[in-house]
PDB file of N, CA and C in Angstrom:
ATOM      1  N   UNK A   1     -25.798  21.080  24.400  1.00  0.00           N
ATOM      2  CA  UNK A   1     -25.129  21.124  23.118  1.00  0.00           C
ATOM      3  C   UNK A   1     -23.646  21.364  23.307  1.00  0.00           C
ATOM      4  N   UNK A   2     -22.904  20.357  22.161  1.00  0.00           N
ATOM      5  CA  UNK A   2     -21.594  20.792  22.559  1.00  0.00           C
ATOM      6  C   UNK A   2     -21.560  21.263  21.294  1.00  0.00           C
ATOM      7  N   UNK A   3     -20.274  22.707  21.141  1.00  0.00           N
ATOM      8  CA  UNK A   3     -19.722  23.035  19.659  1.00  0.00           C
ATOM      9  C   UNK A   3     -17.945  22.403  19.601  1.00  0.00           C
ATOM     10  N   UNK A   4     -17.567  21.986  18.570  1.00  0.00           N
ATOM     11  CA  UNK A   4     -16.372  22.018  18.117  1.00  0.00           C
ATOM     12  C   UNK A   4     -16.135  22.207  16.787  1.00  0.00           C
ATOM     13  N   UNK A   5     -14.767  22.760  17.406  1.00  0.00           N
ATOM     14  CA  UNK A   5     -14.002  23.664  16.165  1.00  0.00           C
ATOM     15  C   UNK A   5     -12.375  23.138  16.019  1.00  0.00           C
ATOM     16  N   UNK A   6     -12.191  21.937  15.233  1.00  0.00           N
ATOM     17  CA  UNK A   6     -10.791  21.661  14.413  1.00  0.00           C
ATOM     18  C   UNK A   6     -10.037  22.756  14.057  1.00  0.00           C
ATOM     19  N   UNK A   7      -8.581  22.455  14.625  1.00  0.00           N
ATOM     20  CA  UNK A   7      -7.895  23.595  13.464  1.00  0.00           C
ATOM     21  C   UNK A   7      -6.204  22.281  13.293  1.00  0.00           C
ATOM     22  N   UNK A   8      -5.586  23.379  12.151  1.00  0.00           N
ATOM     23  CA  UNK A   8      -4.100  22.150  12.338  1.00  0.00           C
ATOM     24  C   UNK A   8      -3.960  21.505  11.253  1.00  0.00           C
ATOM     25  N   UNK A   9      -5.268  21.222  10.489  1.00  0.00           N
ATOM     26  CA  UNK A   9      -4.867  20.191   9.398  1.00  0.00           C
ATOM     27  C   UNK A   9      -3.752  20.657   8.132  1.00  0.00           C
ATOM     28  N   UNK A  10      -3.648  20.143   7.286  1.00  0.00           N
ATOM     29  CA  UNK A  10      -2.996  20.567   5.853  1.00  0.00           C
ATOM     30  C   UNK A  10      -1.929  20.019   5.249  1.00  0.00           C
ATOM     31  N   UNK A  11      -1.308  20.289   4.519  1.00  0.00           N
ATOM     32  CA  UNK A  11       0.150  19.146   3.643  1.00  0.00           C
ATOM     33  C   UNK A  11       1.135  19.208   4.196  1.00  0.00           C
ATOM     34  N   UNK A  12       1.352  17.913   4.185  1.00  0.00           N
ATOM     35  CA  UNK A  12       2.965  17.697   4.603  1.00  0.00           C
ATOM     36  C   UNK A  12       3.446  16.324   3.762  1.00  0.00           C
ATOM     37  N   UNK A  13       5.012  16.628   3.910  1.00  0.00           N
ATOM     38  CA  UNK A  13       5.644  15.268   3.216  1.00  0.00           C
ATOM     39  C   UNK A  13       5.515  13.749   4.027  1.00  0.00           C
ATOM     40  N   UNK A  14       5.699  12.822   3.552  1.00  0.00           N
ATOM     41  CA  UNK A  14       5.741  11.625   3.695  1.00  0.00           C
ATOM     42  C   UNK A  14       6.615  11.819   5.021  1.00  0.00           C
ATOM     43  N   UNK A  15       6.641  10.929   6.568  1.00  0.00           N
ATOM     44  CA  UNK A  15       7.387  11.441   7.179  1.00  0.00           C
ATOM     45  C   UNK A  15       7.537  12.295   8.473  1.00  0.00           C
ATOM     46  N   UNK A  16       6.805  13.338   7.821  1.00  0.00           N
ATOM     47  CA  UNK A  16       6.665  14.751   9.194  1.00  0.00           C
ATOM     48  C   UNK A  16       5.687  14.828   9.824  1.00  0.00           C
ATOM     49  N   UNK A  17       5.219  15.880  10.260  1.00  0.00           N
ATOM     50  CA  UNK A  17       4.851  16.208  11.515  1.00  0.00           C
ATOM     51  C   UNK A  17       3.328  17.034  11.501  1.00  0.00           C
ATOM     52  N   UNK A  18       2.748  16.781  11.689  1.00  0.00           N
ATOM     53  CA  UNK A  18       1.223  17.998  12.044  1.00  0.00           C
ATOM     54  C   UNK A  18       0.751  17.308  13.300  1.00  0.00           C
ATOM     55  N   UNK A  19      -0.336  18.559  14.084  1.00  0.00           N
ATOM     56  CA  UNK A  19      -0.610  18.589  15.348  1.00  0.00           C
ATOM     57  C   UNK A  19      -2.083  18.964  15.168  1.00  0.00           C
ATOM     58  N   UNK A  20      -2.776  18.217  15.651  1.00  0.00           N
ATOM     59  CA  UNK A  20      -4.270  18.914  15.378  1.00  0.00           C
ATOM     60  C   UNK A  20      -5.016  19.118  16.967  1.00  0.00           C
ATOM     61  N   UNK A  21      -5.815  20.175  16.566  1.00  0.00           N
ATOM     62  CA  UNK A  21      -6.245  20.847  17.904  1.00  0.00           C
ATOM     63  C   UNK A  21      -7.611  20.479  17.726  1.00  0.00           C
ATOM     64  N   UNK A  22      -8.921  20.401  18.469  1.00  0.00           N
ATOM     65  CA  UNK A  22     -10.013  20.315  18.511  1.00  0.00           C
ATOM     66  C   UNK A  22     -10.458  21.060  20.169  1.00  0.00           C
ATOM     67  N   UNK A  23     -11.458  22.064  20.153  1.00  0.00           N
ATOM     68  CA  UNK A  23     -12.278  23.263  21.188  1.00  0.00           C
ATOM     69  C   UNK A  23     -13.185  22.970  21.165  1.00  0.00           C
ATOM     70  N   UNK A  24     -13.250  22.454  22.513  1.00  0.00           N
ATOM     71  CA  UNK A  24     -14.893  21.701  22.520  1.00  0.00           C
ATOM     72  C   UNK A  24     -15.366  23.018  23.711  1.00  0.00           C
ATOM     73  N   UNK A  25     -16.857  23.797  23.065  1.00  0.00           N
ATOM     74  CA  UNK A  25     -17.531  24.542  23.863  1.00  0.00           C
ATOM     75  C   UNK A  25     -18.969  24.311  24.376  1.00  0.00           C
ATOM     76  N   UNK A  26     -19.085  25.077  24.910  1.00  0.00           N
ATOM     77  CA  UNK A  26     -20.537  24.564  25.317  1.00  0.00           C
ATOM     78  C   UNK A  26     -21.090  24.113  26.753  1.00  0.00           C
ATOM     79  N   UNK A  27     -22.026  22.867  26.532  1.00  0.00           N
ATOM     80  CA  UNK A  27     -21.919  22.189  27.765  1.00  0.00           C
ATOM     81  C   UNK A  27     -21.089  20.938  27.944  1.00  0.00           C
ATOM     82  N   UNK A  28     -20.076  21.432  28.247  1.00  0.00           N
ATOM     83  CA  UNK A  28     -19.061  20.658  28.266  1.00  0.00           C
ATOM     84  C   UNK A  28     -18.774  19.349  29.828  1.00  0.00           C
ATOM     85  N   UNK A  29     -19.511  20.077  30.027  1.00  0.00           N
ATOM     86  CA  UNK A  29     -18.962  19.008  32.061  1.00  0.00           C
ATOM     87  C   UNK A  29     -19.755  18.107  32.075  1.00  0.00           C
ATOM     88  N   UNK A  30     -20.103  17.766  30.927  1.00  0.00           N
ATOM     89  CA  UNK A  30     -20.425  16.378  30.923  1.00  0.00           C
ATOM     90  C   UNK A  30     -20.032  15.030  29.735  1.00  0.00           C
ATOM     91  N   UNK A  31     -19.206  15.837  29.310  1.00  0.00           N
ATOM     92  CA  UNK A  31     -18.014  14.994  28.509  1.00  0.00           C
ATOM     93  C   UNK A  31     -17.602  13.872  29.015  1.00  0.00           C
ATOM     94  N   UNK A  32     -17.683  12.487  28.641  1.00  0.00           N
ATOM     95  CA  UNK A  32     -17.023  11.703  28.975  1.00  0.00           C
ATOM     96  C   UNK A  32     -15.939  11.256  28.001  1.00  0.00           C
ATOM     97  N   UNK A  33     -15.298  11.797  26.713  1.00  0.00           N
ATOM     98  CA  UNK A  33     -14.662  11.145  25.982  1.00  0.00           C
ATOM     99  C   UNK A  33     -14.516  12.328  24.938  1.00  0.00           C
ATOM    100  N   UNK A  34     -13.213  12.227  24.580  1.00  0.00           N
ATOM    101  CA  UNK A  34     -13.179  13.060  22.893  1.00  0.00           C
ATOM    102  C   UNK A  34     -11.859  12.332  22.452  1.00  0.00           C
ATOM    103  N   UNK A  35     -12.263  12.143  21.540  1.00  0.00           N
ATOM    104  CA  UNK A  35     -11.298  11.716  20.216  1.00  0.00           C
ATOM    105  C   UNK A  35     -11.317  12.399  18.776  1.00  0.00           C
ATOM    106  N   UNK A  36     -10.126  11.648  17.776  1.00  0.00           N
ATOM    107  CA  UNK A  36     -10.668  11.807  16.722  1.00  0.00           C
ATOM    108  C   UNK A  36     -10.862  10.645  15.569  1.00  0.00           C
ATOM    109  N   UNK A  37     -11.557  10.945  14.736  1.00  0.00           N
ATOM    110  CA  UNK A  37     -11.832   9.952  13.262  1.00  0.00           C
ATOM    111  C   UNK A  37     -11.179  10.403  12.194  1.00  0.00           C
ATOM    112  N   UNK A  38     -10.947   9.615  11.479  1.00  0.00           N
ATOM    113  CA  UNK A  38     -10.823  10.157  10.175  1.00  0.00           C
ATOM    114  C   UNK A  38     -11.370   9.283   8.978  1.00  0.00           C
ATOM    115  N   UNK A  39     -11.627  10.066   7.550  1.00  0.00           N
ATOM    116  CA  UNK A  39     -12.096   9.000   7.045  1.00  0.00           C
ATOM    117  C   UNK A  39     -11.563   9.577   5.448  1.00  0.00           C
ATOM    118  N   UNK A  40     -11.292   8.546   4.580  1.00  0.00           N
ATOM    119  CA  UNK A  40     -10.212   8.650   3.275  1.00  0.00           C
ATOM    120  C   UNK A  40     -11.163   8.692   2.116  1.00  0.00           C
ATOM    121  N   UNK A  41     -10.858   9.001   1.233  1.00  0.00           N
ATOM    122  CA  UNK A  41     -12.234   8.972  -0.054  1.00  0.00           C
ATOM    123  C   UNK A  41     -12.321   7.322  -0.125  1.00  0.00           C
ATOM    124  N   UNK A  42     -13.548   6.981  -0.373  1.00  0.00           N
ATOM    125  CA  UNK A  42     -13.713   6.146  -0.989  1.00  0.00           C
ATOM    126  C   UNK A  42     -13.887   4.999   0.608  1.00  0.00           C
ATOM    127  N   UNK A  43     -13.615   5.549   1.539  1.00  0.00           N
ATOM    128  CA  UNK A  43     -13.672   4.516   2.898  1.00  0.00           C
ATOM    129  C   UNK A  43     -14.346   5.239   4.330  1.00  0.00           C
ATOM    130  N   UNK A  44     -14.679   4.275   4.647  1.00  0.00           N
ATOM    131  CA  UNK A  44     -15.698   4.684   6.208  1.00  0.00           C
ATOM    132  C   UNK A  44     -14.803   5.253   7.102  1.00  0.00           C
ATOM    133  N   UNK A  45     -15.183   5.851   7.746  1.00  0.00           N
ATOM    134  CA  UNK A  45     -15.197   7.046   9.030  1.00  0.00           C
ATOM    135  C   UNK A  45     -14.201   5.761  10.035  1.00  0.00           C
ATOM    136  N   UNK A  46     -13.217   6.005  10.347  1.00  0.00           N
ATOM    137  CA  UNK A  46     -12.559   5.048  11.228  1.00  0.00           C
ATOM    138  C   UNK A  46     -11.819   5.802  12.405  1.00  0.00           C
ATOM    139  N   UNK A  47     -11.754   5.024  13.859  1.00  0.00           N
ATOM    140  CA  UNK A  47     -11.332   5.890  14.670  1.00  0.00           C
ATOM    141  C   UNK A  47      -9.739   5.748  14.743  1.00  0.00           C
ATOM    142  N   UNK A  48      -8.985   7.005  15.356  1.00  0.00           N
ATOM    143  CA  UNK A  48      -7.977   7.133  15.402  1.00  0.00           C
ATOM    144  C   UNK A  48      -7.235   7.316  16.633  1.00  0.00           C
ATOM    145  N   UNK A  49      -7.707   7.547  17.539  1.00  0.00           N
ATOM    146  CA  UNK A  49      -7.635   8.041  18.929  1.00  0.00           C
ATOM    147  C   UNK A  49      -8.457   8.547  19.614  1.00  0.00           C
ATOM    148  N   UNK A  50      -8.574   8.565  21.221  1.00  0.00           N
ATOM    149  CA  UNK A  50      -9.652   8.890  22.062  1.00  0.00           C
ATOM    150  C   UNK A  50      -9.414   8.805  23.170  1.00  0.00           C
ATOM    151  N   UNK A  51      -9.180   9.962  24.305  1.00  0.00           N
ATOM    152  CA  UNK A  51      -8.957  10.004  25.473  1.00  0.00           C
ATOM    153  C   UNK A  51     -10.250  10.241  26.273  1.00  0.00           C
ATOM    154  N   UNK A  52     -10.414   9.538  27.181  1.00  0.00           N
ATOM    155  CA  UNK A  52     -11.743   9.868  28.122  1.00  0.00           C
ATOM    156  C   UNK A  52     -11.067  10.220  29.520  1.00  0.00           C
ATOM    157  N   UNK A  53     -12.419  11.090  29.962  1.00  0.00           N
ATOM    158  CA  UNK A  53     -11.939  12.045  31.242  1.00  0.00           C
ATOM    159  C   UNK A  53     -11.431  11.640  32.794  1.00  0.00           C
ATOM    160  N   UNK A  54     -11.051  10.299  32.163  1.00  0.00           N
ATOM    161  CA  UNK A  54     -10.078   9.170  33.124  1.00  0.00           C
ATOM    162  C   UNK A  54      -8.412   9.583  33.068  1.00  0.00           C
ATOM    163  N   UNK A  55      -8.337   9.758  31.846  1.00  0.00           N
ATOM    164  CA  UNK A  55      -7.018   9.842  31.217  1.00  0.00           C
ATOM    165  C   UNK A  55      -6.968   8.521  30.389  1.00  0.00           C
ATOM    166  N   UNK A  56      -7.603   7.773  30.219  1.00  0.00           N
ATOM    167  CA  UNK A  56      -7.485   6.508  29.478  1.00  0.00           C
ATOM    168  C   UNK A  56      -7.493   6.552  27.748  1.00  0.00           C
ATOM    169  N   UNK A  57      -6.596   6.210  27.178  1.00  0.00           N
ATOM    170  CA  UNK A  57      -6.281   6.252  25.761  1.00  0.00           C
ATOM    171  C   UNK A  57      -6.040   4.944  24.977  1.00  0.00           C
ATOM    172  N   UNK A  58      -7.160   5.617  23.606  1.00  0.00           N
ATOM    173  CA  UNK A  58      -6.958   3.992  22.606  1.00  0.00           C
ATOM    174  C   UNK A  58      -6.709   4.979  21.262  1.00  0.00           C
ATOM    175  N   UNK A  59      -5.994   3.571  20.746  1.00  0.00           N
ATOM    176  CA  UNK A  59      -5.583   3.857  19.584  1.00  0.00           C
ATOM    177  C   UNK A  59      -5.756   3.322  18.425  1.00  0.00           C
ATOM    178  N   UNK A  60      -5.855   3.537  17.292  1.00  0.00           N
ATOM    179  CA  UNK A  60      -5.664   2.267  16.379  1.00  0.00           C
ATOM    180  C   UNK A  60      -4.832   1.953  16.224  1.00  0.00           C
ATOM    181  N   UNK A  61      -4.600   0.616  15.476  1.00  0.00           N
ATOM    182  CA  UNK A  61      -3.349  -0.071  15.318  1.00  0.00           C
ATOM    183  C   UNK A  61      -2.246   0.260  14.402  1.00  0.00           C
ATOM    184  N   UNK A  62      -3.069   1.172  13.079  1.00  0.00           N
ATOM    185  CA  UNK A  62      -2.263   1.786  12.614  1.00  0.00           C
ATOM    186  C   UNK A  62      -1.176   2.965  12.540  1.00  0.00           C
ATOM    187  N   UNK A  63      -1.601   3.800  13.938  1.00  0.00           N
ATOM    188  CA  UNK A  63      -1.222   4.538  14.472  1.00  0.00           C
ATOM    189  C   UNK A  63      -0.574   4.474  15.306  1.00  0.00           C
ATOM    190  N   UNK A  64      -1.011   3.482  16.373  1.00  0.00           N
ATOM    191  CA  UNK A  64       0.120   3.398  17.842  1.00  0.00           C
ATOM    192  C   UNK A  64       1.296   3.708  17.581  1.00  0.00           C
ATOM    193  N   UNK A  65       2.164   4.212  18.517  1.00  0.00           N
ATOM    194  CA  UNK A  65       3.588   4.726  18.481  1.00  0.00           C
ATOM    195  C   UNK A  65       3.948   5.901  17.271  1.00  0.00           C
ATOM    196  N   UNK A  66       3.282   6.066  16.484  1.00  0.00           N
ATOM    197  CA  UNK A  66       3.189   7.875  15.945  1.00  0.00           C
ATOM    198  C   UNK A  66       2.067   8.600  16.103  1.00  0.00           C
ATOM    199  N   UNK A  67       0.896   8.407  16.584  1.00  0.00           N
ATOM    200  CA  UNK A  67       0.301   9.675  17.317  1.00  0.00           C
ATOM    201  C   UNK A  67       0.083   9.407  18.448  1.00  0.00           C
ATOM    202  N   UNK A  68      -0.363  10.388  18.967  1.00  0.00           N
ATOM    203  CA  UNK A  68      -0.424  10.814  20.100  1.00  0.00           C
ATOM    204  C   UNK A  68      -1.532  11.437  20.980  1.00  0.00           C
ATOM    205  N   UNK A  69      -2.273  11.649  22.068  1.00  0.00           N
ATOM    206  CA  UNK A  69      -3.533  12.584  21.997  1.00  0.00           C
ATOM    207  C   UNK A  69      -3.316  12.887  23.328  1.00  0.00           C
ATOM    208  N   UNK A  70      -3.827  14.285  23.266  1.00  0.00           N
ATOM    209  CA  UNK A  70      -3.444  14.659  25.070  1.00  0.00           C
ATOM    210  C   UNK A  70      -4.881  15.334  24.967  1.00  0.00           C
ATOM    211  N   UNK A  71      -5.303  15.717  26.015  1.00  0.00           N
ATOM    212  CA  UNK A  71      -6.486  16.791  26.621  1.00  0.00           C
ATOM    213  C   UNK A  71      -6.177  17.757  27.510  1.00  0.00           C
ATOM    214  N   UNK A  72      -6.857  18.963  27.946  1.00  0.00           N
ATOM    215  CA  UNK A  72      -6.695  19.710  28.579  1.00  0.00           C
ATOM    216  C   UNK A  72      -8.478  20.563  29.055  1.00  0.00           C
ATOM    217  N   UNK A  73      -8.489  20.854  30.118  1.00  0.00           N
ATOM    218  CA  UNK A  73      -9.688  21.127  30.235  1.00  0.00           C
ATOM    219  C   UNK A  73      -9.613  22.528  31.258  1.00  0.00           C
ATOM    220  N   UNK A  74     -10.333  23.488  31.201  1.00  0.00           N
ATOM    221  CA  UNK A  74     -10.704  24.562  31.845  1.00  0.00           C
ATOM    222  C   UNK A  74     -11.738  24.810  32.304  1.00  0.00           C
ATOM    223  N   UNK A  75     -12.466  25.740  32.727  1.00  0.00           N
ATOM    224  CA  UNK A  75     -13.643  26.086  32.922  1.00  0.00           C
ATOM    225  C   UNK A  75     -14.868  26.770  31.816  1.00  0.00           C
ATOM    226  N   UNK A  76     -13.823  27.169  30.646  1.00  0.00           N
ATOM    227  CA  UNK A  76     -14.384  27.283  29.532  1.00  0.00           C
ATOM    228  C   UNK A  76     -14.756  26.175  28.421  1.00  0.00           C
ATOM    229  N   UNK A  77     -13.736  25.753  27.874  1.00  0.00           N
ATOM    230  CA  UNK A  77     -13.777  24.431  26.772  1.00  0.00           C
ATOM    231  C   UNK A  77     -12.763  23.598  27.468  1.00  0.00           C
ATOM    232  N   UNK A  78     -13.055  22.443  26.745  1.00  0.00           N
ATOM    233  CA  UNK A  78     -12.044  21.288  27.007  1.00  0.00           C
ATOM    234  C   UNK A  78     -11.562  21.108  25.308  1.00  0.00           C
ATOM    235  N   UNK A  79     -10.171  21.203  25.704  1.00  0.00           N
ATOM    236  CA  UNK A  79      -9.322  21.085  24.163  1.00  0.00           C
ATOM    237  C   UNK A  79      -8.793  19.609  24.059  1.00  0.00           C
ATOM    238  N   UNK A  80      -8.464  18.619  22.900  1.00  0.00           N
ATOM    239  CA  UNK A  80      -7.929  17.506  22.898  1.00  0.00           C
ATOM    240  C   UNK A  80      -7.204  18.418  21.274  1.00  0.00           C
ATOM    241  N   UNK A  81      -5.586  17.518  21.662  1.00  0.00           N
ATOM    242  CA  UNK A  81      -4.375  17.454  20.544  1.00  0.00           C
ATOM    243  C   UNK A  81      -4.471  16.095  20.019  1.00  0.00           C
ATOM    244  N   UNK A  82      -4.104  16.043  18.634  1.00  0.00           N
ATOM    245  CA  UNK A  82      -3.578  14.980  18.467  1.00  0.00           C
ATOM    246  C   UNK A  82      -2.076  15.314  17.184  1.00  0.00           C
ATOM    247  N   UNK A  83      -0.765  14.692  18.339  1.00  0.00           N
ATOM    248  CA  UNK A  83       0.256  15.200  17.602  1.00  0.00           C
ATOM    249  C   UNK A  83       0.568  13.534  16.389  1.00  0.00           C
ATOM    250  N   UNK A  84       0.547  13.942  15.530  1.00  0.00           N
ATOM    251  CA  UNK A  84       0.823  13.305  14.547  1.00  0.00           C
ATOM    252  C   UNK A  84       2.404  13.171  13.654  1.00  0.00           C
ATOM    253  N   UNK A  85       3.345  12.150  14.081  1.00  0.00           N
ATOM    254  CA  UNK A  85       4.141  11.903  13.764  1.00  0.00           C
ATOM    255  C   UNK A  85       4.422  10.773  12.595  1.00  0.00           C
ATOM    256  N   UNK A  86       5.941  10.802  11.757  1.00  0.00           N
ATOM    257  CA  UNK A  86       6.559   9.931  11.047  1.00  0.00           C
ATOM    258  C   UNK A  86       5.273   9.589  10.311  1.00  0.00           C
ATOM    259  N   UNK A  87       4.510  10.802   9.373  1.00  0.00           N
ATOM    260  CA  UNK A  87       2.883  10.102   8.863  1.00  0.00           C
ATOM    261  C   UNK A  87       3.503   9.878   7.158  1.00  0.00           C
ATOM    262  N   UNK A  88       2.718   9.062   6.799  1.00  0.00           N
ATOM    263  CA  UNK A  88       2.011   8.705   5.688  1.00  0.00           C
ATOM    264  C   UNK A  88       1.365   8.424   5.101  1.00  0.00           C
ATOM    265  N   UNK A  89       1.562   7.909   3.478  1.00  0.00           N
ATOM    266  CA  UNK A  89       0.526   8.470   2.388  1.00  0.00           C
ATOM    267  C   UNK A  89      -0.828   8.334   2.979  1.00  0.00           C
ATOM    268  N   UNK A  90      -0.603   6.934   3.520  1.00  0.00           N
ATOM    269  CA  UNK A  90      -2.041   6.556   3.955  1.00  0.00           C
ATOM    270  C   UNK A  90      -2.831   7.319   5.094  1.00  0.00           C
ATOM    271  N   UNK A  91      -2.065   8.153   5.684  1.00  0.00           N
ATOM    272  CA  UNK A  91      -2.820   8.878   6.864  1.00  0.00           C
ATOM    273  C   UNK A  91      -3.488  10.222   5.955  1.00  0.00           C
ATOM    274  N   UNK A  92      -3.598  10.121   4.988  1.00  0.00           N
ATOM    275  CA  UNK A  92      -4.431  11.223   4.097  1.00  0.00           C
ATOM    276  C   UNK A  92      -5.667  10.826   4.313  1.00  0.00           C
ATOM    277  N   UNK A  93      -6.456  12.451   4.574  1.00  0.00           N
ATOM    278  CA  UNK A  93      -8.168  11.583   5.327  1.00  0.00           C
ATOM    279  C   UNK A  93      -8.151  12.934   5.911  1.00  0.00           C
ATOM    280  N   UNK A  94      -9.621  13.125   5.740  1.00  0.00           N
ATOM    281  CA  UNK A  94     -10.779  14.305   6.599  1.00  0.00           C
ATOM    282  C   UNK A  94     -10.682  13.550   8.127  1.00  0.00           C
ATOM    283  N   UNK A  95     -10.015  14.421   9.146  1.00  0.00           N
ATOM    284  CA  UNK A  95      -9.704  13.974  10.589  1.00  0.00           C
ATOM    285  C   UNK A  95     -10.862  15.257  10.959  1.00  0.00           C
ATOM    286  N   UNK A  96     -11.890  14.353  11.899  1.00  0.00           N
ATOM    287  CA  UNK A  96     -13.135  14.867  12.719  1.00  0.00           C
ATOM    288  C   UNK A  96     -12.660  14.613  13.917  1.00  0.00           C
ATOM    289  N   UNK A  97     -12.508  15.791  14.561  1.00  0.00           N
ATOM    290  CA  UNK A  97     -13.005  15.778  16.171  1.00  0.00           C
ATOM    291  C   UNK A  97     -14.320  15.296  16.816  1.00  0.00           C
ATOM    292  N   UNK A  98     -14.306  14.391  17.403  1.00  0.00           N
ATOM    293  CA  UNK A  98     -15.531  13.898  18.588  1.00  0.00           C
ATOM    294  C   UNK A  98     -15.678  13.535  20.012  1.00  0.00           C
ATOM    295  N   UNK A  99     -16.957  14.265  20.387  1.00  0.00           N
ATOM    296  CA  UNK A  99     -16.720  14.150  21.683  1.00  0.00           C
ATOM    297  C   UNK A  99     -18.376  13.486  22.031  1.00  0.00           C
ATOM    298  N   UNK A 100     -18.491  12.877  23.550  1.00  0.00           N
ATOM    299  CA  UNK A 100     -19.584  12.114  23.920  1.00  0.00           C
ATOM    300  C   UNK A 100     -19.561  12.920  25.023  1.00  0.00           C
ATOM    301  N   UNK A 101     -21.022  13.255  24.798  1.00  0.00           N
ATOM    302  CA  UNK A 101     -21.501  13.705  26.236  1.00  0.00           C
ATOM    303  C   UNK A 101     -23.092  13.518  26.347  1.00  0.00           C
ATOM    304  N   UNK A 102     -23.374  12.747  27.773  1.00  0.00           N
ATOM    305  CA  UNK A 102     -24.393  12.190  27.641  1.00  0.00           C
ATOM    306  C   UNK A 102     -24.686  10.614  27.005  1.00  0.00           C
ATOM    307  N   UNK A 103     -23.635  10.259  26.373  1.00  0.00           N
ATOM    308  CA  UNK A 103     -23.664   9.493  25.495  1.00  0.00           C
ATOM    309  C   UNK A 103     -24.028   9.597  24.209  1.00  0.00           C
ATOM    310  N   UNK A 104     -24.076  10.467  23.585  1.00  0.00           N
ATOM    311  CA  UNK A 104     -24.498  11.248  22.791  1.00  0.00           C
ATOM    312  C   UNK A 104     -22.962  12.047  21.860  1.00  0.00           C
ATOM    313  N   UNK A 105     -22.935  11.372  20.831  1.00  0.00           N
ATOM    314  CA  UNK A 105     -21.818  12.168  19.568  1.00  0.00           C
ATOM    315  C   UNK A 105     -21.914  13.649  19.369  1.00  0.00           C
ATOM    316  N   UNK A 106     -20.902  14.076  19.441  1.00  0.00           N
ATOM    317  CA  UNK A 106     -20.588  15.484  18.412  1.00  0.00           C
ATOM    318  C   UNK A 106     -19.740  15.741  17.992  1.00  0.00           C
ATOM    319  N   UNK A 107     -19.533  15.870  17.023  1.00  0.00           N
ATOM    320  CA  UNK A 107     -18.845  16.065  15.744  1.00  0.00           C
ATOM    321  C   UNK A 107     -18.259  17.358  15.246  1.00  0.00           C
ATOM    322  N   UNK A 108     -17.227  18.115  14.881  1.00  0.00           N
ATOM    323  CA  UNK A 108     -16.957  18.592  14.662  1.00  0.00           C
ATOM    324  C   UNK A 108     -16.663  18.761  13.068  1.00  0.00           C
ATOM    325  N   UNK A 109     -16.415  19.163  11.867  1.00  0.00           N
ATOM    326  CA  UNK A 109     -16.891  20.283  10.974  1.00  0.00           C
ATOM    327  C   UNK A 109     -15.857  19.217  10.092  1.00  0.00           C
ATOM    328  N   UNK A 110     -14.281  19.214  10.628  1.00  0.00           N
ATOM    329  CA  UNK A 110     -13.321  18.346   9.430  1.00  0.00           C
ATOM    330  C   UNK A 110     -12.433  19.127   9.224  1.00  0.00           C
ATOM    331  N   UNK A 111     -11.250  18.263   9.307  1.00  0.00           N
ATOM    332  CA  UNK A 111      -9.610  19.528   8.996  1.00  0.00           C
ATOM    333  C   UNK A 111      -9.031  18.200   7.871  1.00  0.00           C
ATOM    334  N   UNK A 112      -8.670  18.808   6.637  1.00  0.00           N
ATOM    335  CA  UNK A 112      -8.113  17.599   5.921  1.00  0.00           C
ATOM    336  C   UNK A 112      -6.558  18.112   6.271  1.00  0.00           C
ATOM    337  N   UNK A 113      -6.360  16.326   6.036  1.00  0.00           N
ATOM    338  CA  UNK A 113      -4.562  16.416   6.332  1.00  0.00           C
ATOM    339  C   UNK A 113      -4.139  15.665   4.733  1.00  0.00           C
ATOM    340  N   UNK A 114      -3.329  16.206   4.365  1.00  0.00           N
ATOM    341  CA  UNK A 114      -2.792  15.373   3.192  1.00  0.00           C
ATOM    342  C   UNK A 114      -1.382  15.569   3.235  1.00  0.00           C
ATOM    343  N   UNK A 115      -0.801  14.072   3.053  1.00  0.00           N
ATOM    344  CA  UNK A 115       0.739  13.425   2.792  1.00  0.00           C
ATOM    345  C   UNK A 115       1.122  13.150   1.856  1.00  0.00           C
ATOM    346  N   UNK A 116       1.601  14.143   0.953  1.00  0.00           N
ATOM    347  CA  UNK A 116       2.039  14.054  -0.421  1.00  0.00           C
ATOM    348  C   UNK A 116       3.392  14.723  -0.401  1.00  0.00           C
ATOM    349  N   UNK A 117       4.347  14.146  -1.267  1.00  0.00           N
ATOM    350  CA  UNK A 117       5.563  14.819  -1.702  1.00  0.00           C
ATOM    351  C   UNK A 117       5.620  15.642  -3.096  1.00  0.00           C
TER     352      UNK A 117
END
C-alpha cells in the first residue's frame, strides 16, 4: 500500500505562482512513476505531469514550459513538486497526486487550485 498526502493548493491571480507537494508513504520502493492529474467541474480527470524513477518527464501540452515537476526520494517517502507557473483561469481544477507501483494507481485525496482575480 502506498499513502499520499497533497499539500500547496489554493487562490491565486491570473499569472502567478503555486507549488504543489505530494508524500508518498508506505511501500514505496517499488514506485515506478508519480505524477499529477487534475480535473475541472464538469470535465474528466486529465494528466498534467509525471516523472518516473528514470528521471523521465511528460507533460501536457497545455502546460509545457509553465510547470514543472521534480522528485526526491529518501528512505522514508518519495516526494514529487509540481511548481506551477504564469497559470490560468483554465488551470482551475482538483490537482491529484499519483503514483504506480506495481502497476497499480494511487491516488491521493485532492488539493484545489483556483485562478481567479
Amino acid at each position: 500500500q502506498v499513502q499520499l498526502v497533497e499539500s500547496g493548493g489554493g487562490l491565486v491571480q491570473p499569472g502567478g505562482s503555486l507549488r504543489l507537494s505530494c508524500a508518498a508513504s508506505g511501500w514505496i520502493a517499488e514506485i515506478t512513476a508519480m505524477g499529477w492529474y487534475r480535473q475541472a467541474p464538469g470535465k474528466e480527470r486529465e494528466l498534467v505531469a509525471l516523472v518516473t524513477v528514470l528521471g523521465n518527464t511528460q507533460y501536457a501540452d497545455s502546460v509545457k514550459g509553465r510547470f514543472t515537476i521534480s522528485s526526491s526520494r529518501d528512505n522514508a517517502k518519495n516526494t514529487v513538486h509540481l511548481q506551477m507557473n504564469t497559470l490560468k483561469a483554465e488551470d482551475t481544477a482538483y490537482y491529484y497526486c499519483n503514483a504506480i507501483q506495481r502497476g497499480l494507481p494511487y491516488w491521493g485525496k485532492g488539493t484545489l487550485v483556483t485562478v481567479s482575480s
